[in-house]
N, C-alpha and C. Protein backbone atom coordinates (compact mmCIF):
# COMPACT_ATOMS: atom_id res chain seq x y z
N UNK A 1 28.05 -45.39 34.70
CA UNK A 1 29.49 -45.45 34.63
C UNK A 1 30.00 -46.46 35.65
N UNK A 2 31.23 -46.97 35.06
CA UNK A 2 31.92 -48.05 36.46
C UNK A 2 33.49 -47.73 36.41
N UNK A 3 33.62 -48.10 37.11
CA UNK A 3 35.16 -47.76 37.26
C UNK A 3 35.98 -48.77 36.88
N UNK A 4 36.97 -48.88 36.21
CA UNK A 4 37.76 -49.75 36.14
C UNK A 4 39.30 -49.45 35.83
N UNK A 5 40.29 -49.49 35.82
CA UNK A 5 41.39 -49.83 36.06
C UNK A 5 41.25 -48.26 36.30
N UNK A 6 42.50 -47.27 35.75
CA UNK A 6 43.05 -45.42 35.85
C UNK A 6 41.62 -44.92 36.16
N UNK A 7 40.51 -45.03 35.84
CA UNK A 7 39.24 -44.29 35.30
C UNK A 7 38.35 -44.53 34.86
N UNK A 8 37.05 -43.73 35.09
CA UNK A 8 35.92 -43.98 34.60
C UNK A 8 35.89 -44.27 32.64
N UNK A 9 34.53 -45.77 32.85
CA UNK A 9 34.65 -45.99 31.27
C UNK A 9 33.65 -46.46 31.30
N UNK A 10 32.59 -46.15 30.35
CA UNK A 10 31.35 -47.06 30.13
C UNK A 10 31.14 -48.01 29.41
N UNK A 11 30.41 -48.96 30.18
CA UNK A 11 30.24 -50.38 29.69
C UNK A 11 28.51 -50.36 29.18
N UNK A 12 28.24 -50.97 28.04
CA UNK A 12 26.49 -51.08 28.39
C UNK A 12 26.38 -52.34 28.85
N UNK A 13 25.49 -52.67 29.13
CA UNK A 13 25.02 -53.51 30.66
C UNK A 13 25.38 -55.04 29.54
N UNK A 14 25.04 -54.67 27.83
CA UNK A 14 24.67 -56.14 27.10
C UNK A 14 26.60 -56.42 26.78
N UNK A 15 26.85 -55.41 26.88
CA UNK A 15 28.64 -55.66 26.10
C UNK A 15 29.00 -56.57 26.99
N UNK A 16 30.17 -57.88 26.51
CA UNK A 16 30.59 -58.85 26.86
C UNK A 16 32.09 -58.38 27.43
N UNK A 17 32.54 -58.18 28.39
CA UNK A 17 34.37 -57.89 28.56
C UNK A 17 34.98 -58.78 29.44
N UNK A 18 35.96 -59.32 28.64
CA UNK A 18 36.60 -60.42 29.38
C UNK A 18 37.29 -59.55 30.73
N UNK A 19 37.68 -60.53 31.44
CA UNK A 19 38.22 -59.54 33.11
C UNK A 19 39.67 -59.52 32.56
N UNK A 20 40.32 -60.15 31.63
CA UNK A 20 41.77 -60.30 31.64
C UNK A 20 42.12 -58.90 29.93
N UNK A 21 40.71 -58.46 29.60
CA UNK A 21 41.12 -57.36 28.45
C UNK A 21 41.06 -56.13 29.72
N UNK A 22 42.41 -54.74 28.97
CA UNK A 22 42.43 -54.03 29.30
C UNK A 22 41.70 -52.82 28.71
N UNK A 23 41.02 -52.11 29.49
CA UNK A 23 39.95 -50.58 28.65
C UNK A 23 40.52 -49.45 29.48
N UNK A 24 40.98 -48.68 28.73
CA UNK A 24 41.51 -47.07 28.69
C UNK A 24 40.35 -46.19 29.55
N UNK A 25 41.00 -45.53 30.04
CA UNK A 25 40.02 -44.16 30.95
C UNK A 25 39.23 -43.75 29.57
N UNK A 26 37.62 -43.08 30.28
CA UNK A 26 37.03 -42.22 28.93
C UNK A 26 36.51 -43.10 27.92
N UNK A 27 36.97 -44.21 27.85
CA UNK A 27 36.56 -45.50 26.89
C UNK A 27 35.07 -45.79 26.72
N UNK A 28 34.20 -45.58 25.86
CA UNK A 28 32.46 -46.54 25.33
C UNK A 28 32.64 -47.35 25.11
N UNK A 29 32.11 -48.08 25.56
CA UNK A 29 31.44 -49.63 25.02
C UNK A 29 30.44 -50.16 25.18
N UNK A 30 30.04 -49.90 24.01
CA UNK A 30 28.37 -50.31 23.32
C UNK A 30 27.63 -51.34 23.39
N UNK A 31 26.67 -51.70 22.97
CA UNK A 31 25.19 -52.58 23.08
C UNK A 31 26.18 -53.96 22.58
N UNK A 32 26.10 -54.98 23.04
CA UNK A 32 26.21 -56.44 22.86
C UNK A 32 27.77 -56.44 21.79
N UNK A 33 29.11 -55.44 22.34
CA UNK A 33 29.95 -55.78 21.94
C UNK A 33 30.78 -56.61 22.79
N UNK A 34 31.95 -57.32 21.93
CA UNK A 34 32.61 -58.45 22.89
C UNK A 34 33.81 -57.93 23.01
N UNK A 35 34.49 -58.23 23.91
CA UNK A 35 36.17 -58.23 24.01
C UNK A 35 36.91 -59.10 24.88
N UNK A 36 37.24 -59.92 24.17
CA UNK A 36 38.31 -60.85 24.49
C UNK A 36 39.35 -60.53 24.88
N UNK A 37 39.97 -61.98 25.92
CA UNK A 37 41.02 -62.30 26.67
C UNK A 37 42.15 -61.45 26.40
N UNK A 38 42.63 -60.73 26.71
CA UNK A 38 44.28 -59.98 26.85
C UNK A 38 43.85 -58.70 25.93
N UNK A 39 42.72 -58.28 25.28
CA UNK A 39 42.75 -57.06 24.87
C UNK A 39 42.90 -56.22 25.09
N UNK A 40 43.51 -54.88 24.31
CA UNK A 40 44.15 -54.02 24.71
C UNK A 40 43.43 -52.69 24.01
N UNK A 41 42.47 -51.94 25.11
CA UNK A 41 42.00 -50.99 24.34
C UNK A 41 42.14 -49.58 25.14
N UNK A 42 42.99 -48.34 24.40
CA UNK A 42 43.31 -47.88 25.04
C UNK A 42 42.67 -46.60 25.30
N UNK A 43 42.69 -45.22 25.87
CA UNK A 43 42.01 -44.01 25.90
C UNK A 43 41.18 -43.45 25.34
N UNK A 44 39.68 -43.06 25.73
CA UNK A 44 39.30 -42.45 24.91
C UNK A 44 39.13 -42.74 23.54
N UNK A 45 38.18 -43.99 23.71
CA UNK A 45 38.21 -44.53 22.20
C UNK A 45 37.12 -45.02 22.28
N UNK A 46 35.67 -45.01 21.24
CA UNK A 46 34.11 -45.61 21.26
C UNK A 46 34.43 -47.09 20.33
N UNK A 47 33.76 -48.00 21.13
CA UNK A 47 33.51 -49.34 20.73
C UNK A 47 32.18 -49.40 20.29
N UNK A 48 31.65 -49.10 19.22
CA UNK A 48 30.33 -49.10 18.98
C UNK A 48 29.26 -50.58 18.94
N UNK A 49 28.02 -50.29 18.99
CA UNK A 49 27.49 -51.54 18.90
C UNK A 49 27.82 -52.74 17.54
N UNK A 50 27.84 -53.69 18.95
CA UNK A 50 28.12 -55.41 18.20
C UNK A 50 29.35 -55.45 17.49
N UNK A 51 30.08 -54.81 17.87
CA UNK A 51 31.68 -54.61 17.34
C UNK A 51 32.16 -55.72 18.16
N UNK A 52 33.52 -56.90 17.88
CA UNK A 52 33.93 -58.03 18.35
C UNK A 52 35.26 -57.59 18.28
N UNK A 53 36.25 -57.63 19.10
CA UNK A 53 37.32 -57.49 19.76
C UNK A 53 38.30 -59.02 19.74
N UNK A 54 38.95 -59.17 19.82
CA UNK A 54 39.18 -60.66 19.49
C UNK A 54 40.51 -60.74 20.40
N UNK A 55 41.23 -61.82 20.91
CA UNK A 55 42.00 -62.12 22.13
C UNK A 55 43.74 -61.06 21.34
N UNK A 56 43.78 -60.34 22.34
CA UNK A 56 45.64 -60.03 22.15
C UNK A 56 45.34 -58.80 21.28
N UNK A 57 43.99 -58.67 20.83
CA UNK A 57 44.31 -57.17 19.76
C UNK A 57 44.64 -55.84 20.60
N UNK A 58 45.38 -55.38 19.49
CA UNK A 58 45.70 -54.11 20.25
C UNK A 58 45.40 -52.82 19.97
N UNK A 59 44.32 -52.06 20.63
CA UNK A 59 44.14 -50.93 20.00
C UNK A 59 44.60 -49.33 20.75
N UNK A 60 44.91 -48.38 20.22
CA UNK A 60 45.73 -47.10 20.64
C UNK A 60 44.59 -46.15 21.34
N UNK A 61 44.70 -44.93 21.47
CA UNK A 61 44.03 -43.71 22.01
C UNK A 61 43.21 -43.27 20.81
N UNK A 62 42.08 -42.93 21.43
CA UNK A 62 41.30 -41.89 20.65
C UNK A 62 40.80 -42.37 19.42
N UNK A 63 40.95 -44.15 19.12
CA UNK A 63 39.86 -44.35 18.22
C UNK A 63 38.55 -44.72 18.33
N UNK A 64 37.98 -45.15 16.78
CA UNK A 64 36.39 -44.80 16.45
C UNK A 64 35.91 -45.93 15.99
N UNK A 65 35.47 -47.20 16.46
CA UNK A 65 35.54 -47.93 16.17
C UNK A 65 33.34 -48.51 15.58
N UNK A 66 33.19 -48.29 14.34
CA UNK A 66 32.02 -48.27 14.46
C UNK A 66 31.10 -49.63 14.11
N UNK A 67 30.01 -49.69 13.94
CA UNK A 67 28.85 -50.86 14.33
C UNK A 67 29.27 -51.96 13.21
N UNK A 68 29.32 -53.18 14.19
CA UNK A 68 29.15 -54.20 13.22
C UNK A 68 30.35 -54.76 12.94
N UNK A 69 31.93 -54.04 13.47
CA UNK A 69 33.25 -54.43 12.73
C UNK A 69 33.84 -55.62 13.81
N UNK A 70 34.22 -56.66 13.19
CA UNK A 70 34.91 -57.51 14.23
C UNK A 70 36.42 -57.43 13.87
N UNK A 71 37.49 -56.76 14.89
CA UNK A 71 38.87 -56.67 14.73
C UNK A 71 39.59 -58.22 15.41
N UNK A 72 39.89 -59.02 14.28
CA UNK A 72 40.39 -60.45 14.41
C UNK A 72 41.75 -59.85 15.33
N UNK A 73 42.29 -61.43 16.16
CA UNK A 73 43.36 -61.82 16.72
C UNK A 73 44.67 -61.25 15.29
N UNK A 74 45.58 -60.53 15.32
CA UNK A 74 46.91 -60.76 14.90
C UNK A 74 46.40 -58.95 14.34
N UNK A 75 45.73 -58.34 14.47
CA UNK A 75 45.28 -56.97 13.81
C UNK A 75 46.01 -55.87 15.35
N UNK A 76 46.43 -54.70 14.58
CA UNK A 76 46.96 -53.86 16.10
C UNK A 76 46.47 -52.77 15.05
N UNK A 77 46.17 -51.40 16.09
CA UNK A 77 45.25 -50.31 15.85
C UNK A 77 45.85 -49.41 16.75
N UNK A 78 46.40 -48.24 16.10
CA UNK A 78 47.73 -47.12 16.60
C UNK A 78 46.44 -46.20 16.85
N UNK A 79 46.88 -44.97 17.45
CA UNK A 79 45.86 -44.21 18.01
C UNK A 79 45.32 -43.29 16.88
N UNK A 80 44.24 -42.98 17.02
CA UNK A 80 43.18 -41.99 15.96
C UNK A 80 43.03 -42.38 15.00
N UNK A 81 42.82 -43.78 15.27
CA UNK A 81 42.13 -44.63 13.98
C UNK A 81 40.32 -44.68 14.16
N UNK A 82 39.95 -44.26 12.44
CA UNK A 82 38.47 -44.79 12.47
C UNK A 82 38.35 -45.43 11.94
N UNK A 83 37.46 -46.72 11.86
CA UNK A 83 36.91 -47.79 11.34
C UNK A 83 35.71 -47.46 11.43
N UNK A 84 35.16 -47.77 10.07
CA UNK A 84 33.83 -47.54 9.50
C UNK A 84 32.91 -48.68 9.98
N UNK A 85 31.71 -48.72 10.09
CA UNK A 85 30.42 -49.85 10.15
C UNK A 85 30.92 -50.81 9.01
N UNK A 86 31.05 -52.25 9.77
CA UNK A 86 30.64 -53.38 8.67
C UNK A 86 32.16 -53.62 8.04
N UNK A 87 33.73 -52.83 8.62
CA UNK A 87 34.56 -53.04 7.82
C UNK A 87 34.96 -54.86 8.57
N UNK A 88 35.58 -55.12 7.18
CA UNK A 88 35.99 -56.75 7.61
C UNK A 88 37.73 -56.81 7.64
N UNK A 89 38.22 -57.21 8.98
CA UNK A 89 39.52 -57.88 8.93
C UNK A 89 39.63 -58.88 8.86
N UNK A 90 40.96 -59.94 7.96
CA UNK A 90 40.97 -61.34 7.68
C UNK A 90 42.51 -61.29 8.74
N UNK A 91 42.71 -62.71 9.06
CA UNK A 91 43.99 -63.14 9.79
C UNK A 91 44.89 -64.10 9.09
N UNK A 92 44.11 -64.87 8.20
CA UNK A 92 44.43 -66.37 7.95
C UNK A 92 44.85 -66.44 6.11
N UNK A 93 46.14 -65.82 5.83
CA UNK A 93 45.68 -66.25 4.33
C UNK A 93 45.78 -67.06 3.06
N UNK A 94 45.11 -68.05 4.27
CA UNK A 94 44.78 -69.20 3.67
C UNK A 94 43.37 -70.13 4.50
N UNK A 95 42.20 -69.58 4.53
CA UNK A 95 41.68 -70.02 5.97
C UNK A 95 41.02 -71.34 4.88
N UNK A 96 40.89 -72.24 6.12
CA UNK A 96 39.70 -73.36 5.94
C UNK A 96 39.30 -73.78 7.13
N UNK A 97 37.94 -74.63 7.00
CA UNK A 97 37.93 -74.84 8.46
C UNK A 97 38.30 -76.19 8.90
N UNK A 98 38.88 -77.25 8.01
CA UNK A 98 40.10 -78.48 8.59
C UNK A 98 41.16 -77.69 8.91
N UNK A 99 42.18 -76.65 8.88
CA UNK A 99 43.51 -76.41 8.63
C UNK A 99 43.82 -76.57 10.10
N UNK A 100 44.60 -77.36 10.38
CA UNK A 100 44.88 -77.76 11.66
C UNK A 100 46.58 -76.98 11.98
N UNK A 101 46.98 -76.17 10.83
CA UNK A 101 47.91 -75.79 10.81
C UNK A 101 47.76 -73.86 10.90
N UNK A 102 46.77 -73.54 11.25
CA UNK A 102 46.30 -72.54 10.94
C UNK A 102 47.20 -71.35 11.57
N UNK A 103 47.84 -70.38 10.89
CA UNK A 103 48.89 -69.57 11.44
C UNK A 103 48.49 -67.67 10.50
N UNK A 104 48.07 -67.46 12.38
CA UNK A 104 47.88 -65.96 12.20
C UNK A 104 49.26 -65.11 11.42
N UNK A 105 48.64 -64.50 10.52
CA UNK A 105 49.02 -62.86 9.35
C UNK A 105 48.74 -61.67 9.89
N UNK A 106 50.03 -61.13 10.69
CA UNK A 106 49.06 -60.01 11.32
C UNK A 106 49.18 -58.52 10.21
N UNK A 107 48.06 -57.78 10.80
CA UNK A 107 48.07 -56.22 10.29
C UNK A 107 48.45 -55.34 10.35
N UNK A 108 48.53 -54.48 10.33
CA UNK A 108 48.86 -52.92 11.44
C UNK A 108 48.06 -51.86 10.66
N UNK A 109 47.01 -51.29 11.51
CA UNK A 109 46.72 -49.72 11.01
C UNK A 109 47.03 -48.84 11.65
N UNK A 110 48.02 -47.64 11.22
CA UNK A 110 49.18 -46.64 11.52
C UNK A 110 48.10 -45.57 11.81
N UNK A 111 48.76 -44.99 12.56
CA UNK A 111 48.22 -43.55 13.77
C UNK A 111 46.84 -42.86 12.54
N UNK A 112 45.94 -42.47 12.92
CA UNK A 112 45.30 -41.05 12.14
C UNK A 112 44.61 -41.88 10.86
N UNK A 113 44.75 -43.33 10.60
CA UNK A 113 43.94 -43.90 9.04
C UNK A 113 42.67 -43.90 9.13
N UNK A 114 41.98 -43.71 8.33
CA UNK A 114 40.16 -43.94 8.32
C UNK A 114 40.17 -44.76 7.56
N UNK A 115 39.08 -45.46 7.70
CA UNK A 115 38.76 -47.05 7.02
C UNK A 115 36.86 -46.86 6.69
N UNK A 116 36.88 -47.01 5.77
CA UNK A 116 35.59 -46.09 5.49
C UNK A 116 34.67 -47.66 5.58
N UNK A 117 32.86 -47.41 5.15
CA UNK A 117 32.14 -48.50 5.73
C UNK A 117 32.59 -49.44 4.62
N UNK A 118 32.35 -50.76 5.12
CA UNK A 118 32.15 -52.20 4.58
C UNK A 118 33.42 -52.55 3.57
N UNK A 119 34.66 -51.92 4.27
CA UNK A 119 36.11 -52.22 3.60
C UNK A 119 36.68 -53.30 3.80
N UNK A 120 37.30 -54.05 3.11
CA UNK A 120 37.82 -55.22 3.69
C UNK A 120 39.47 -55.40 3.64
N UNK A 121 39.92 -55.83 4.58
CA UNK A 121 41.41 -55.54 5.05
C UNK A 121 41.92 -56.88 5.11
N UNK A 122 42.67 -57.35 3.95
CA UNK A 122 43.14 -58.50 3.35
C UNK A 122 44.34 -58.73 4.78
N UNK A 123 44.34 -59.80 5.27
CA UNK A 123 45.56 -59.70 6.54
C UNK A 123 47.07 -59.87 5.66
N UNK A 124 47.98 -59.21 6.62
CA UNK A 124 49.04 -59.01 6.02
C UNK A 124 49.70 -57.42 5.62
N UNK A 125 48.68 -56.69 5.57
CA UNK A 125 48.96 -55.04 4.61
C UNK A 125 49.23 -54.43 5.76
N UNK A 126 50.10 -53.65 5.60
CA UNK A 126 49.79 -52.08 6.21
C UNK A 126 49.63 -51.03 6.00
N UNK A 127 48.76 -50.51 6.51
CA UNK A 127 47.84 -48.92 6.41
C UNK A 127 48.85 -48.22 6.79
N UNK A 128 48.86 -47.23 6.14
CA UNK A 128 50.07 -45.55 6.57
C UNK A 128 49.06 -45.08 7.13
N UNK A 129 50.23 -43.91 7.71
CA UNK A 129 49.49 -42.96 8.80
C UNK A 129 48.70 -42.45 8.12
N UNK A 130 47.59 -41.73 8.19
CA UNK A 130 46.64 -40.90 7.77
C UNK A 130 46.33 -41.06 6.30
N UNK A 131 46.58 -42.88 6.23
CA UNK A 131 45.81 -42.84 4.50
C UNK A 131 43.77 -43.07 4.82
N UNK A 132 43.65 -42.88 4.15
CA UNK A 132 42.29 -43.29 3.96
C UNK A 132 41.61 -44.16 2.58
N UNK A 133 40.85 -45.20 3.30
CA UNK A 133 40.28 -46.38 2.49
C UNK A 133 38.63 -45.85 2.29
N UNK A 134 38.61 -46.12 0.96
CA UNK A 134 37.43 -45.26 0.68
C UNK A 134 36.43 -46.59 0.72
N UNK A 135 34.88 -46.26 1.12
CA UNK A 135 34.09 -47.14 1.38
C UNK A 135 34.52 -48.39 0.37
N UNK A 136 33.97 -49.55 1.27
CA UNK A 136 33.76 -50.54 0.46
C UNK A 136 35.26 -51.33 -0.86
N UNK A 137 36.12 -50.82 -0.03
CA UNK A 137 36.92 -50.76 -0.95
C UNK A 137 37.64 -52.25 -0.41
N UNK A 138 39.26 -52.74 -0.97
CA UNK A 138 39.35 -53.99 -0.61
C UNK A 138 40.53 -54.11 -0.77
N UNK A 139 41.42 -53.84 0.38
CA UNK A 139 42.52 -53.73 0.64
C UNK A 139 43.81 -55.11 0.20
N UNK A 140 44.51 -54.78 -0.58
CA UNK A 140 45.24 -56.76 -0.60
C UNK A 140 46.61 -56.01 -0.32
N UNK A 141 46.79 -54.81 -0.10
CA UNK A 141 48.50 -54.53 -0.36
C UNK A 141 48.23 -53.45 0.41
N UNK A 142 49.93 -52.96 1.04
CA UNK A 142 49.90 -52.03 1.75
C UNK A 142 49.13 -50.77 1.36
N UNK A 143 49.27 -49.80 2.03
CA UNK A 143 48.85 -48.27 1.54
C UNK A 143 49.88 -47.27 2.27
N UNK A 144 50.35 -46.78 1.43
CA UNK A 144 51.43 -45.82 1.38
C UNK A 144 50.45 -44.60 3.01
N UNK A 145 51.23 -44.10 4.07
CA UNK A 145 51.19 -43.00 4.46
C UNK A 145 50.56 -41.87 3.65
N UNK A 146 49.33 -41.11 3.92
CA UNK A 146 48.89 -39.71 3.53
C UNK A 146 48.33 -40.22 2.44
N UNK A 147 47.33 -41.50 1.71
CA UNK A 147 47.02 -41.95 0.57
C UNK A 147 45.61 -42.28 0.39
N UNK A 148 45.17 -42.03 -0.33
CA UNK A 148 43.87 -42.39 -0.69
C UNK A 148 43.40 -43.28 -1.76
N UNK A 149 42.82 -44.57 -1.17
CA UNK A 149 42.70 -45.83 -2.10
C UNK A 149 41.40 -45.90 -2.26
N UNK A 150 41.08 -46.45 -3.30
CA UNK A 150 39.87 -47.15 -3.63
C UNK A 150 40.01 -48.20 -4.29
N UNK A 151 38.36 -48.85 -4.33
CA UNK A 151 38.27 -50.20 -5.75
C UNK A 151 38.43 -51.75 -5.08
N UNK A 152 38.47 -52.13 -6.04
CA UNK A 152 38.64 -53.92 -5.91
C UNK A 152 39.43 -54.30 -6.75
N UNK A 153 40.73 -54.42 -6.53
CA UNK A 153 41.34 -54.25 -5.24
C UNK A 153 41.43 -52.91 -5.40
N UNK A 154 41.94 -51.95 -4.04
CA UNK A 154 42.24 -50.74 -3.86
C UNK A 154 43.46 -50.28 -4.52
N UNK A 155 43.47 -49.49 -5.11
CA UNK A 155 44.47 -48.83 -5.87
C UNK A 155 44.46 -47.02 -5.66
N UNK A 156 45.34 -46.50 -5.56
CA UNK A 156 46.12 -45.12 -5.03
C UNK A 156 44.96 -43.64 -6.08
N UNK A 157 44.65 -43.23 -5.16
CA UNK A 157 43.91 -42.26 -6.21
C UNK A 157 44.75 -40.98 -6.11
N UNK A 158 45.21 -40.24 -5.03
CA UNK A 158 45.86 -39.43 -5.08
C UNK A 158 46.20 -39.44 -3.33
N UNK A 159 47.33 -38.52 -2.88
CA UNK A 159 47.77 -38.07 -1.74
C UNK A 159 46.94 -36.95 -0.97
N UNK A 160 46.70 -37.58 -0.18
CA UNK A 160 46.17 -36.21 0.60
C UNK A 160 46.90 -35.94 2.24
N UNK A 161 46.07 -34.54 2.38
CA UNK A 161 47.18 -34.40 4.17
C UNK A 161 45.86 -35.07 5.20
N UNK A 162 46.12 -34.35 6.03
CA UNK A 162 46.07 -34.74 7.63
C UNK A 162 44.51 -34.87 7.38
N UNK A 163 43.74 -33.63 6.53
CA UNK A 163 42.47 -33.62 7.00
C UNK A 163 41.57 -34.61 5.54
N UNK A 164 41.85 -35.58 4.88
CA UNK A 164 41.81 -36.14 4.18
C UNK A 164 41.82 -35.04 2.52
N UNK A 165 42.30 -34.35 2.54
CA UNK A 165 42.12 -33.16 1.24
C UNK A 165 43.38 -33.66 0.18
N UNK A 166 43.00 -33.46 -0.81
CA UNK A 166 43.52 -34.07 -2.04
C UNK A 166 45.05 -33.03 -2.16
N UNK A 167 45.84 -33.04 -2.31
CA UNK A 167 47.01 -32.81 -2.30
C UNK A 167 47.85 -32.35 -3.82
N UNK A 168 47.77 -30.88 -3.99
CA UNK A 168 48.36 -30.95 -5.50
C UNK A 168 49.42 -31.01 -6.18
């Protein structure tokens, strides 16, 4: 354990942390993850391995952030969010790699959403509170609060509450 800013937070020895990102008391951070310049990660929240953090993102209390996900620049993350292994955020929508004009699309995922594995989060949408993205699925448009999407693209399967349960 090391100490850093309010409280104890663990770092593993391979994770990369810029000195100018901020990490929450209670905070993990895993095998060869990065976090960039001005990040904002707050309480009690696991950074799992090789997860990439990217400059200015902002993330809340008490999320789950799992292996493999890189959260791009212009993405913000409200508290008791999980992100699944392997999910992909975009910023740019329109990316190339001449665009000399290149202008961040940001995101927002709202308090309590799960983002299930290898989802992809078109920049621009926003996630409602406590919807959930079912694996692999591929976000291009918002998602309604308390909702459950799937598919390519994701489309509304039914409402559910708090504990992801289908709603009649």
């Amino acid at each position: 354990m090391m100490n850093r800013s309010d409280g104890d937070i663990y770092i593993h020895q391979t994770a990369e942390i810029s000195p100018t990102a901020s990490i929450g008391v209670n905070t993990k951070i895993w095998n060869n993850a990065q976090v960039r310049d001005e990040a904002i990660i707050g309480n009690n929240c696991i950074i799992s391995k090789d997860v990439y953090i990217d400059t200015r993102v902002e993330i809340g209390n008490g999320c789950k952030i799992q292996n493999s996900v890189s959260v791009y620049f212009g993405v913000t993350i409200e508290d008791d969010v999980f992100i699944g292994p392997h999910t992909s955020f975009t910023n740019d929508k329109t990316p190339r790699a001449f665009n000399n004009n290149w202008e961040v699309t940001k995101t927002q995922i709202k308090k309590g959403a799960s983002l299930g594995a290898n989802c992809t989060i078109v920049c621009g949408v926003n996630i409602g509170e406590y919807a959930m993205i079912a694996a692999g699925a591929v976000v291009t448009k918002d998602v309604e609060p308390y909702t459950l999407v799937m598919g390519n693209p994701a489309k509304k399967v039914c409402k559910i509450d708090i504990n992801g349960n289908k709603l009649k």
